[in-house]
C-alpha atoms as a PDB file:
ATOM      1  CA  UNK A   1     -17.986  -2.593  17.596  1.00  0.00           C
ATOM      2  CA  UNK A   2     -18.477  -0.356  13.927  1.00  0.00           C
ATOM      3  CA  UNK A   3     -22.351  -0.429  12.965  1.00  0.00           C
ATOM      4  CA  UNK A   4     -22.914  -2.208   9.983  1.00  0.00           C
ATOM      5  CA  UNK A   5     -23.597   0.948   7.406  1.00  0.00           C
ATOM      6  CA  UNK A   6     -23.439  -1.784   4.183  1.00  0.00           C
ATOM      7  CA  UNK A   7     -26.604  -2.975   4.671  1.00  0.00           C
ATOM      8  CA  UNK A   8     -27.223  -1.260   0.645  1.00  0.00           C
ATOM      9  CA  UNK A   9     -24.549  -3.493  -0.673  1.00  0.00           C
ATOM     10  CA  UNK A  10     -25.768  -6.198  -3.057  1.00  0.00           C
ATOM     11  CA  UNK A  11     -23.685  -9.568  -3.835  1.00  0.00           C
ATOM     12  CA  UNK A  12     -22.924  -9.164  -7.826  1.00  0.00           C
ATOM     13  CA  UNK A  13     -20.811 -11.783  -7.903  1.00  0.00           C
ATOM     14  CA  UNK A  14     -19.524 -14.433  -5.592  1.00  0.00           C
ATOM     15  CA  UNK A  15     -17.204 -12.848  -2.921  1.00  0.00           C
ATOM     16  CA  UNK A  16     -18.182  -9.042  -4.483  1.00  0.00           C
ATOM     17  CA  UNK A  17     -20.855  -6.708  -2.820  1.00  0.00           C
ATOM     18  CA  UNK A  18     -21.690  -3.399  -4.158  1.00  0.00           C
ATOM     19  CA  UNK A  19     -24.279  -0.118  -3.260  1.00  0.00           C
ATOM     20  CA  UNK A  20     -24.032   0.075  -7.412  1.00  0.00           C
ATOM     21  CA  UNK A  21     -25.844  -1.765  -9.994  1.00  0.00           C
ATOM     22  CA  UNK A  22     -24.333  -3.174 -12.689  1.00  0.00           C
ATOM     23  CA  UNK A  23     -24.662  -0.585 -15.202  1.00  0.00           C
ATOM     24  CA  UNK A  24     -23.235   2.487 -13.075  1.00  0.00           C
ATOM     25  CA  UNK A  25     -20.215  -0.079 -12.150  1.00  0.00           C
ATOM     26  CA  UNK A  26     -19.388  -0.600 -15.973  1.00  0.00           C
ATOM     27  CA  UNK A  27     -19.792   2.972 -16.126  1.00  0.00           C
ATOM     28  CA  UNK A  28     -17.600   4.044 -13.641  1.00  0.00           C
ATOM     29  CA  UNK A  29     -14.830   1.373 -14.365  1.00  0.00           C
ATOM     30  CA  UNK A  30     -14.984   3.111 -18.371  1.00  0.00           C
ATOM     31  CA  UNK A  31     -14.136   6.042 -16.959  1.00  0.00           C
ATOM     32  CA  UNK A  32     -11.356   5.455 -14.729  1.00  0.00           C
ATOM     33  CA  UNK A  33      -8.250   6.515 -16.717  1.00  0.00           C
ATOM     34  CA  UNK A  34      -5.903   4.989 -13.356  1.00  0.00           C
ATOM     35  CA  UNK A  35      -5.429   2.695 -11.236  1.00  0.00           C
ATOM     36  CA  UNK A  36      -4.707   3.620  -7.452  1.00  0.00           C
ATOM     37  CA  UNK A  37      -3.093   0.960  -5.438  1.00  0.00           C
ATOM     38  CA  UNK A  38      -2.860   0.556  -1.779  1.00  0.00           C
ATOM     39  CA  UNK A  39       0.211  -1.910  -0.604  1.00  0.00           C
ATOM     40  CA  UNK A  40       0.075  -2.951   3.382  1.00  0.00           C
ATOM     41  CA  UNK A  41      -2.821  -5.505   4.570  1.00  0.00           C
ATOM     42  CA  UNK A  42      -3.875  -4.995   0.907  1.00  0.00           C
ATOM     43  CA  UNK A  43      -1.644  -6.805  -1.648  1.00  0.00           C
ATOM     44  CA  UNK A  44      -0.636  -8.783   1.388  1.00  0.00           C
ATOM     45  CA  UNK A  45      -1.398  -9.610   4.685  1.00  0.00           C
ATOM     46  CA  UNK A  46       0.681  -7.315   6.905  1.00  0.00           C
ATOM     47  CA  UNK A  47       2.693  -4.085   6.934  1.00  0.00           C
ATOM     48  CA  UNK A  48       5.779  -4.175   4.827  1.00  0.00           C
ATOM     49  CA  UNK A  49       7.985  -2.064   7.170  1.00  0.00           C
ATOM     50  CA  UNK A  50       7.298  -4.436  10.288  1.00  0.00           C
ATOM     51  CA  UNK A  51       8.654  -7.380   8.014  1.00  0.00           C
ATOM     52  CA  UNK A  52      11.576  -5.065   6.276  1.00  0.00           C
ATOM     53  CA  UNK A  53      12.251  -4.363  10.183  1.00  0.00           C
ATOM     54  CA  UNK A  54      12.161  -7.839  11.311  1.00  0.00           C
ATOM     55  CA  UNK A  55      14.287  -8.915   8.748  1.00  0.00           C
ATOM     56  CA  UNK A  56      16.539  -6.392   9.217  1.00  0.00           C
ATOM     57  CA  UNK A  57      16.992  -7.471  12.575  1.00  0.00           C
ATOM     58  CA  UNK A  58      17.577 -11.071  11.874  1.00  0.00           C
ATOM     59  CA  UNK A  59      20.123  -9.804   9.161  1.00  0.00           C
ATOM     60  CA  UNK A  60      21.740  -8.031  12.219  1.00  0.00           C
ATOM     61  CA  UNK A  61      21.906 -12.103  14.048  1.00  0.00           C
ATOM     62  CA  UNK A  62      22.694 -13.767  11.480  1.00  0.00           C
ATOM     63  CA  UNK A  63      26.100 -11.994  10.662  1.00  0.00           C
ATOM     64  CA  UNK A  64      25.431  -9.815   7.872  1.00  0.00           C
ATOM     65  CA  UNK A  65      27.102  -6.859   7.318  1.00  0.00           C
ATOM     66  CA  UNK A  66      30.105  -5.661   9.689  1.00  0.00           C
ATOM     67  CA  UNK A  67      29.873  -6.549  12.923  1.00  0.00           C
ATOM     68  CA  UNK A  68      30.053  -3.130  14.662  1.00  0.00           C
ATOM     69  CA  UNK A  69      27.501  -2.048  12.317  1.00  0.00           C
ATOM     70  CA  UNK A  70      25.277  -5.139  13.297  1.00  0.00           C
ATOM     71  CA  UNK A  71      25.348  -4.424  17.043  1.00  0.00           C
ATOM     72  CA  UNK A  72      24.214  -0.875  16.020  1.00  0.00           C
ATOM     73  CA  UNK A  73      21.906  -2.254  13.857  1.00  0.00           C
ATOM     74  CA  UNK A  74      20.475  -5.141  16.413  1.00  0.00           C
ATOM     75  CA  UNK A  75      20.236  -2.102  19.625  1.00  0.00           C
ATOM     76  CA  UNK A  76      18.390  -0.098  17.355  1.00  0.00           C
ATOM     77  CA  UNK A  77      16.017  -2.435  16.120  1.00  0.00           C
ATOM     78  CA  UNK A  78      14.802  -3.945  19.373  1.00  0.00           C
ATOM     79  CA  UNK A  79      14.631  -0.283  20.331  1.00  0.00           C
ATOM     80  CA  UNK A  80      12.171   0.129  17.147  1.00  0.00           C
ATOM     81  CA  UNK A  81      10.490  -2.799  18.397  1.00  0.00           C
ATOM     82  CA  UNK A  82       9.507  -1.882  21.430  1.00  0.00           C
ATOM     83  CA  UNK A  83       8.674   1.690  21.017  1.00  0.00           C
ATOM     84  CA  UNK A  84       6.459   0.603  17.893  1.00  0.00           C
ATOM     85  CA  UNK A  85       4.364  -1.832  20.000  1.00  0.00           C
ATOM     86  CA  UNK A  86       3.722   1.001  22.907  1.00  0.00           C
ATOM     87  CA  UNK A  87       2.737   3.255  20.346  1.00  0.00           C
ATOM     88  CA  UNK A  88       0.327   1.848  18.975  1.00  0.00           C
ATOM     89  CA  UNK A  89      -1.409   0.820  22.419  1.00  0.00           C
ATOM     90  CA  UNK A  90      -1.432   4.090  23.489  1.00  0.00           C
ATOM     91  CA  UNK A  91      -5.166   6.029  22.272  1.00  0.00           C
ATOM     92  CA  UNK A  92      -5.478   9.170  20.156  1.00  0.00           C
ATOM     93  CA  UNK A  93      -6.005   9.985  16.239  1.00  0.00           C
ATOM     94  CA  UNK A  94      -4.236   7.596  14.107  1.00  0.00           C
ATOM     95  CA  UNK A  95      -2.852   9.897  11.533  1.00  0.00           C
ATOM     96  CA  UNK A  96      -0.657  11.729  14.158  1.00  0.00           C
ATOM     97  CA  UNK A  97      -0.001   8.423  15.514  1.00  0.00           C
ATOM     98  CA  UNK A  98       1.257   7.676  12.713  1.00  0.00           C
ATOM     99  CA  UNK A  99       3.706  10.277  11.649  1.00  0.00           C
ATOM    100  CA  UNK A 100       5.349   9.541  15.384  1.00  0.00           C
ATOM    101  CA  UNK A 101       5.657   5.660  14.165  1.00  0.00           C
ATOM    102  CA  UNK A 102       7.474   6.939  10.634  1.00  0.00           C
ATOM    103  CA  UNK A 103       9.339   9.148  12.688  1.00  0.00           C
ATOM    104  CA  UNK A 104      10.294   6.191  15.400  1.00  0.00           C
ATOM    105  CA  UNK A 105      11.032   4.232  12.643  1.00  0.00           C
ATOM    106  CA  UNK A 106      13.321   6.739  10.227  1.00  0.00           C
ATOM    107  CA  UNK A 107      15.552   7.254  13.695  1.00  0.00           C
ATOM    108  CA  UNK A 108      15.817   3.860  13.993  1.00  0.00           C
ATOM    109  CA  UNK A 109      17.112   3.151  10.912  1.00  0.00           C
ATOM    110  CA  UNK A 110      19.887   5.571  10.678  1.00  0.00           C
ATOM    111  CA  UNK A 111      23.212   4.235   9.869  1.00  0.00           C
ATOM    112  CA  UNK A 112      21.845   1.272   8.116  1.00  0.00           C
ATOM    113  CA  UNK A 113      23.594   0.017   4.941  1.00  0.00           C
ATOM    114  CA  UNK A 114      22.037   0.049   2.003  1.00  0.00           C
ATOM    115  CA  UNK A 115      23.423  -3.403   1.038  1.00  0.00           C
ATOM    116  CA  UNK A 116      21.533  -4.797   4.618  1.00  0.00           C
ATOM    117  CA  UNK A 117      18.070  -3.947   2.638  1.00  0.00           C
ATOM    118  CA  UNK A 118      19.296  -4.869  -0.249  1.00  0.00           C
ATOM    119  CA  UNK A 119      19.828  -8.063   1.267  1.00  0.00           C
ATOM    120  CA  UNK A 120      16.478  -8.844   3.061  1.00  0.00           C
ATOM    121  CA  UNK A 121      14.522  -6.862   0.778  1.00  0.00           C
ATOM    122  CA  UNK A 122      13.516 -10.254  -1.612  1.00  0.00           C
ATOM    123  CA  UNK A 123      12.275 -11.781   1.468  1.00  0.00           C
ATOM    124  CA  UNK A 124      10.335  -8.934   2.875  1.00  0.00           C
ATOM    125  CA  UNK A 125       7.959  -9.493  -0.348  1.00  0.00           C
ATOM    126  CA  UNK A 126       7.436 -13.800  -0.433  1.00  0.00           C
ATOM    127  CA  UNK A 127       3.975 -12.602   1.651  1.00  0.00           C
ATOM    128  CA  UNK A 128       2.294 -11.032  -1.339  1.00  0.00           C
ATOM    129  CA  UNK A 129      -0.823 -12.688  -2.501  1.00  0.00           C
ATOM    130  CA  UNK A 130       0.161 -14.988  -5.052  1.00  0.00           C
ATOM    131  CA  UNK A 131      -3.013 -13.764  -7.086  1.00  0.00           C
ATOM    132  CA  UNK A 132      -2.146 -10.004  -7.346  1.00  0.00           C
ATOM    133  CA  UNK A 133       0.392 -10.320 -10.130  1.00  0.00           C
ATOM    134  CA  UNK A 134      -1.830 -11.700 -12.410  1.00  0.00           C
ATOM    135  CA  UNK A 135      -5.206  -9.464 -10.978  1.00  0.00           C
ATOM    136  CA  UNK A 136      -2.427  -6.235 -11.753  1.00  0.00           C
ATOM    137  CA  UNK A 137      -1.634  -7.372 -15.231  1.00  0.00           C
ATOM    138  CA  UNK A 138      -5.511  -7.607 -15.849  1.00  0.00           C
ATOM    139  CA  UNK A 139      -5.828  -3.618 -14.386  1.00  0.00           C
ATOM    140  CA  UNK A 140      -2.403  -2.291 -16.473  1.00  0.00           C
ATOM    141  CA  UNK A 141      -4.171  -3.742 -19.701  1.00  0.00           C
ATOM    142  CA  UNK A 142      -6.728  -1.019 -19.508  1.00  0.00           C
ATOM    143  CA  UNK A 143      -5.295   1.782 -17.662  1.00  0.00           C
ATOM    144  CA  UNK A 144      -1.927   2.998 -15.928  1.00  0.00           C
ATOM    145  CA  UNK A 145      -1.567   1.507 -12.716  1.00  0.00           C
ATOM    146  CA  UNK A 146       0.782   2.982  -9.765  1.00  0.00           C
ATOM    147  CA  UNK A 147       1.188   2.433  -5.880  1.00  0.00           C
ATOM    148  CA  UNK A 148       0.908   5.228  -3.642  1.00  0.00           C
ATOM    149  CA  UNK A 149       1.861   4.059  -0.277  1.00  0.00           C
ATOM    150  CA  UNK A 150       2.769   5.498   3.350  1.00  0.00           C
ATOM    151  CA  UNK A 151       5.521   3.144   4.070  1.00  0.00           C
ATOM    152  CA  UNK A 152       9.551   3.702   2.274  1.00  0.00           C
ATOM    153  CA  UNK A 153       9.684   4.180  -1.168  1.00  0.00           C
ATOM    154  CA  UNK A 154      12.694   1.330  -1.258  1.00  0.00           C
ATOM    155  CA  UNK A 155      10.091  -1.251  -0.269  1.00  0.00           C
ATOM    156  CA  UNK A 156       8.331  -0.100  -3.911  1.00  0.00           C
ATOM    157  CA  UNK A 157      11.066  -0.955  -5.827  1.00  0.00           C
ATOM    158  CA  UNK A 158      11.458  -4.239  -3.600  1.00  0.00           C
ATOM    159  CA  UNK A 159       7.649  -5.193  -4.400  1.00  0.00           C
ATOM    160  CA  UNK A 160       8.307  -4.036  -8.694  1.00  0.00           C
ATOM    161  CA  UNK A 161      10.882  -6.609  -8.553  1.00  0.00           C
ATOM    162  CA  UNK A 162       9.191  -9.214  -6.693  1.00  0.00           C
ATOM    163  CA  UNK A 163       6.054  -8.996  -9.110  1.00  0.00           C
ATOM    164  CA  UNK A 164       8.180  -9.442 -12.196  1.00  0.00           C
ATOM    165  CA  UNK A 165       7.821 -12.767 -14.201  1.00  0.00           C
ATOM    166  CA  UNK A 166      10.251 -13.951 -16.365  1.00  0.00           C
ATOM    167  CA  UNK A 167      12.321 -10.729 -16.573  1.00  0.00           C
ATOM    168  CA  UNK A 168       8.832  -8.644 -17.802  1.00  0.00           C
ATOM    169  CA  UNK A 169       7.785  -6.165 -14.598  1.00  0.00           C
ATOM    170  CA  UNK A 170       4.389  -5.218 -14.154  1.00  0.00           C
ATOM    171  CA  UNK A 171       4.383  -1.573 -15.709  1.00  0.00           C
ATOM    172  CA  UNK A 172       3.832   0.645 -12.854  1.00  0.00           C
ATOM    173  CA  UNK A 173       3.400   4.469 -14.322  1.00  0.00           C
ATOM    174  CA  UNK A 174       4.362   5.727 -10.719  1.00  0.00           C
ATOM    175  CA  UNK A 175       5.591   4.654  -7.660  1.00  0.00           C
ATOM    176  CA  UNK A 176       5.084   7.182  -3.998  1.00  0.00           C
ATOM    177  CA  UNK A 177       5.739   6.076  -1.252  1.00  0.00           C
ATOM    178  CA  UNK A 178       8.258   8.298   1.600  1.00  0.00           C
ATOM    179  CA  UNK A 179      11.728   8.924   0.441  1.00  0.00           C
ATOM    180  CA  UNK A 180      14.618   7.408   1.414  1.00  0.00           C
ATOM    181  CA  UNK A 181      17.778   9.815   2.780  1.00  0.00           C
ATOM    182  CA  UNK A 182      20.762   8.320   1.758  1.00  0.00           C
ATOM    183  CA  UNK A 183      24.936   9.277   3.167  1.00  0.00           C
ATOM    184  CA  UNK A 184      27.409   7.602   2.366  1.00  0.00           C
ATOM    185  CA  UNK A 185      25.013   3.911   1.691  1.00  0.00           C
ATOM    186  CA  UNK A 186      23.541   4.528   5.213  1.00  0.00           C
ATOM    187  CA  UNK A 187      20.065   5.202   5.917  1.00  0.00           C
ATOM    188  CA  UNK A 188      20.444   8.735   7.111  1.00  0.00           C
ATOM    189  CA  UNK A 189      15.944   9.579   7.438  1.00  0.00           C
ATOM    190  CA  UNK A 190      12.966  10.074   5.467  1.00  0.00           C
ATOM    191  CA  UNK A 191      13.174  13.224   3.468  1.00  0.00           C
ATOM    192  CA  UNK A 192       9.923  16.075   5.081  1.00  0.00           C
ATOM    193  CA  UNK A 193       7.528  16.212   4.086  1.00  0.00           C
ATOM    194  CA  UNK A 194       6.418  12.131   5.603  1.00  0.00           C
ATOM    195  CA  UNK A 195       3.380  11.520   4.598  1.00  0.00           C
ATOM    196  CA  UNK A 196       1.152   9.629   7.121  1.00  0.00           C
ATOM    197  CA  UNK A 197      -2.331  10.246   6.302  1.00  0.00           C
ATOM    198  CA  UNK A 198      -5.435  10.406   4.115  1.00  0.00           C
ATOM    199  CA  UNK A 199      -4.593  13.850   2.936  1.00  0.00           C
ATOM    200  CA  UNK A 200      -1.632  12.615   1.967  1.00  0.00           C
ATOM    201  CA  UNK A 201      -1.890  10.121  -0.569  1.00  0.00           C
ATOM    202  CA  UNK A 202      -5.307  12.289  -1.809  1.00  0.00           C
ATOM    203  CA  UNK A 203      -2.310  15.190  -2.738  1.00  0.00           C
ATOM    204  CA  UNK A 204      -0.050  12.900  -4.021  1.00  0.00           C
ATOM    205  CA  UNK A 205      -2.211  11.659  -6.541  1.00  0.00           C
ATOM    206  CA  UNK A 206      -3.164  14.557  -7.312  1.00  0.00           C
ATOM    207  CA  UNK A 207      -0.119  16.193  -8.427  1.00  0.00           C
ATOM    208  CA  UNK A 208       0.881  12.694 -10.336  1.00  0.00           C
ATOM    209  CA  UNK A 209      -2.685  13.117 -11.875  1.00  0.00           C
ATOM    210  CA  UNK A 210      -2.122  16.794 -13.021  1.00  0.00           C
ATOM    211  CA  UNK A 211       1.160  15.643 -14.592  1.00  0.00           C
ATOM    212  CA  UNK A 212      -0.431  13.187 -16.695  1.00  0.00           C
ATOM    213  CA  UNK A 213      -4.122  14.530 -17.318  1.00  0.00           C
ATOM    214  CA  UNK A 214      -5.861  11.911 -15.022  1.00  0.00           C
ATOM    215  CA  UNK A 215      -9.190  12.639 -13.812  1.00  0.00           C
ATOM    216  CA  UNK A 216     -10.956   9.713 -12.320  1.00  0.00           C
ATOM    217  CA  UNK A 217      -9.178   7.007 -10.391  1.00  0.00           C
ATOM    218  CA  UNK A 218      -9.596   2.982  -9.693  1.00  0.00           C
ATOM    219  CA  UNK A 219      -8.801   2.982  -5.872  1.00  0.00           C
ATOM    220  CA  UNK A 220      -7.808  -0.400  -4.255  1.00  0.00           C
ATOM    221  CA  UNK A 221      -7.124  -0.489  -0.642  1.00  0.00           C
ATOM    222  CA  UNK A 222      -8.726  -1.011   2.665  1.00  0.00           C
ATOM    223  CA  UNK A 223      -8.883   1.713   5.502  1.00  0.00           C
ATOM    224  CA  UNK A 224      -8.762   5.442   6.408  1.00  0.00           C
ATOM    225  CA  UNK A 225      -5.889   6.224   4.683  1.00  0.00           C
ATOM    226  CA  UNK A 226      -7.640   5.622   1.482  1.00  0.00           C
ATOM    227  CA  UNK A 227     -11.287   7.302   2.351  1.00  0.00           C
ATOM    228  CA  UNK A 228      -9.929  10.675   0.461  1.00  0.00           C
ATOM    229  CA  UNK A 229      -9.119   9.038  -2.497  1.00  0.00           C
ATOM    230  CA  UNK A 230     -12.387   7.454  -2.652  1.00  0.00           C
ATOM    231  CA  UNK A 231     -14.084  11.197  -2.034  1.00  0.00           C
ATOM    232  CA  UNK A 232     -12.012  11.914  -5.132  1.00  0.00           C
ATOM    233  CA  UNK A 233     -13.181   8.561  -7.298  1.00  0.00           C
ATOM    234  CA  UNK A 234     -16.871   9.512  -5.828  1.00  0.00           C
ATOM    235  CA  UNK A 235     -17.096  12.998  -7.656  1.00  0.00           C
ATOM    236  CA  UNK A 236     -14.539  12.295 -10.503  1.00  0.00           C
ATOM    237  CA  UNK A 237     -16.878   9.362 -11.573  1.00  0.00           C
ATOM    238  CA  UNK A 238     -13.792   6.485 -10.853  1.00  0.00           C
ATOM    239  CA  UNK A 239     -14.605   3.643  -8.430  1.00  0.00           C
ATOM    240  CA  UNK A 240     -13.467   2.694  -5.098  1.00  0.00           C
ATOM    241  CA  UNK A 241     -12.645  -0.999  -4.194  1.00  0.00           C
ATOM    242  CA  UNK A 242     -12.216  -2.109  -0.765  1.00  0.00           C
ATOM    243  CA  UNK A 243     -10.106  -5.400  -0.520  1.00  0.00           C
ATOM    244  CA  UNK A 244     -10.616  -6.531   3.540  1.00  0.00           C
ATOM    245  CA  UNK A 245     -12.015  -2.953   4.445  1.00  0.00           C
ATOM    246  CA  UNK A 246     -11.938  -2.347   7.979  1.00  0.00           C
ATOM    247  CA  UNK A 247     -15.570  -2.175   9.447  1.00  0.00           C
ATOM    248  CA  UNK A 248     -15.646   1.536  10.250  1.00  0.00           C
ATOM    249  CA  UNK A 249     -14.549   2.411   6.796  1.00  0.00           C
ATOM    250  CA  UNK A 250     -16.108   0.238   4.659  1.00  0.00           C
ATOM    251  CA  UNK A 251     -19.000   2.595   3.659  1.00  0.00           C
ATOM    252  CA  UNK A 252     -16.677   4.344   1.667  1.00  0.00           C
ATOM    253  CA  UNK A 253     -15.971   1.868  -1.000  1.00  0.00           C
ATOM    254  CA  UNK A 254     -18.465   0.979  -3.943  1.00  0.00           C
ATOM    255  CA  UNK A 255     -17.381  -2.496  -3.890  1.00  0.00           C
ATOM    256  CA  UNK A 256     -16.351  -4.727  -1.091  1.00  0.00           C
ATOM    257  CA  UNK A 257     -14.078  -8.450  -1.465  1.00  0.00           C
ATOM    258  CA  UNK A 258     -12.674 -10.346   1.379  1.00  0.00           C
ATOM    259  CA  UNK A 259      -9.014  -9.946   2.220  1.00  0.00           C
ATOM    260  CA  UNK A 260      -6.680 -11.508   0.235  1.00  0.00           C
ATOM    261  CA  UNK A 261      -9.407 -11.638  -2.664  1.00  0.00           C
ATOM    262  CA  UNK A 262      -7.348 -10.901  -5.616  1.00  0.00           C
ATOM    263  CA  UNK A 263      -8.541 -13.352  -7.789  1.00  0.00           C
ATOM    264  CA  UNK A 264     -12.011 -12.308  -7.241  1.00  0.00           C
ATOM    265  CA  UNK A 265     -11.411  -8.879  -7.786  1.00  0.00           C
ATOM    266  CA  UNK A 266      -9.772 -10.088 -11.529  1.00  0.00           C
ATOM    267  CA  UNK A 267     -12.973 -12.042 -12.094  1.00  0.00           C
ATOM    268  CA  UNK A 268     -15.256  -8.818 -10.931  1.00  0.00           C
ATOM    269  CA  UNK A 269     -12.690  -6.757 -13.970  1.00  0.00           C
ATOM    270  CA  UNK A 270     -13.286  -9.576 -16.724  1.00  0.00           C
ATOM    271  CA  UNK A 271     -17.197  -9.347 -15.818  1.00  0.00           C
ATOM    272  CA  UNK A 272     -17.389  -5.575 -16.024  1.00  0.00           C
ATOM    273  CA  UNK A 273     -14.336  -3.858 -16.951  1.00  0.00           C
ATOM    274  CA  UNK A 274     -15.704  -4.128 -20.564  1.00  0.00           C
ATOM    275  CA  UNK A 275     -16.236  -0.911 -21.706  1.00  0.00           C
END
């Protein structure tokens, strides 16, 4: 059990809680020049490599693709599977857990077409809440907005064209997420450095900030790997929103929604993202 340390937040609207009163939230959301997105258990439920893996696999069953690649493809991915699943049983600090999942995962992978993700890739994305679209239209109207994510930077360009409506994409100003080594149309790794942390994303908005003269970011996400980018919204006057925080993180967010609230959080902009 995580004490409760939100015992300062105040409801300021239905389904939103804050440790800021109104005026330093309209404050703070004036100065944000960016918007900050997190993807996994945040603009949906789960983690978009598991499902990009799990379809994938059933890819592999279902015939697609050659079939000496597919029994390649099927070994490897059950492989994946189970090593995944022990993993993340096993105790010890998540960050360096997690750069042995992305490394699990990138040998896992290898040989892969690029037409098998190409493939499964539309389905991967039919999880996204069905109110972020119109919540990141709402955010893009007063600021850039960009992704920085952990997970493969292919599953980014999966989720831009899953968000697009009638041929008009939302208009992401950047897009990080770990990239993709490619030979020959086979998944070959993740190019070094992976990123897997806090530290992480904090750098790599950082040097997309520097290249565009950003100062104070929006954050959206939900767990440690976003607590440095809300140190960095903290000081640089931006905001931090957690959507579904976990319990021993959500101290570090100024504002708090249930998960999945999307639509609140676009109500919460249209009541004080005014300035």
């Amino acid at each position: 059990m995580h004490r409760d340390l939100t015992a300062t937040y105040r409801d300021m609207m239905p389904g939103v809680r804050s440790r800021l009163d109104a005026a330093e939230l309209r404050r703070r959301l004036t100065a944000a020049d960016v918007a900050v997105l997190d993807v996994d258990e945040c603009m949906m439920p789960g983690f978009a490599q598991i499902a990009l893996g799990h379809r994938l696999l059933r890819d592999a069953l279902s015939g697609g693709g050659p079939a000496g690649a597919r029994a390649v493809r099927i070994g490897r991915l059950v492989a994946l599977g189970a090593c995944l699943y022990g993993l993340k049983l096993l105790p010890g600090d998540p960050v360096r857990k997690n750069l042995r999942l992305h490394t699990l995962y990138g040998r896992a992978l290898r040989g892969v077409e690029r037409a098998a993700f190409h493939r499964v890739m539309p389905d991967v994305w039919r999880c996204v809440y069905p109110e972020v679209r119109s919540c990141l239209r709402r955010l893009a109207e007063r600021r850039p907005v960009g992704v920085i994510s952990l997970g493969l930077d292919c599953l980014l360009d999966g989720l831009t064209a899953a968000l697009a409506e009638g041929g008009n994409p939302i208009p992401f100003r950047f897009l990080e997420g770990n990239r993709i080594i490619w030979r020959n149309d086979r998944f070959a790794g993740l190019a070094p450095p992976i990123r897997h942390g806090p530290r992480d994303k904090a750098a790599a908005f950082e040097t997309v900030a520097v290249r565009h003269g950003w100062r104070a970011p929006l954050v959206v996400g939900h767990n440690a790997d976003e607590t440095e980018l809300c140190v960095i919204a903290e000081s640089a006057g931006g905001l931090s929103i957690g959507i579904g925080a976990r319990p021993a993180h959500r101290d570090q967010f100024h504002v708090l929604l249930p998960r999945g609230a999307w639509d609140r959080l676009e109500e919460f902009l249209h009541a004080y993202d005014v300035g």
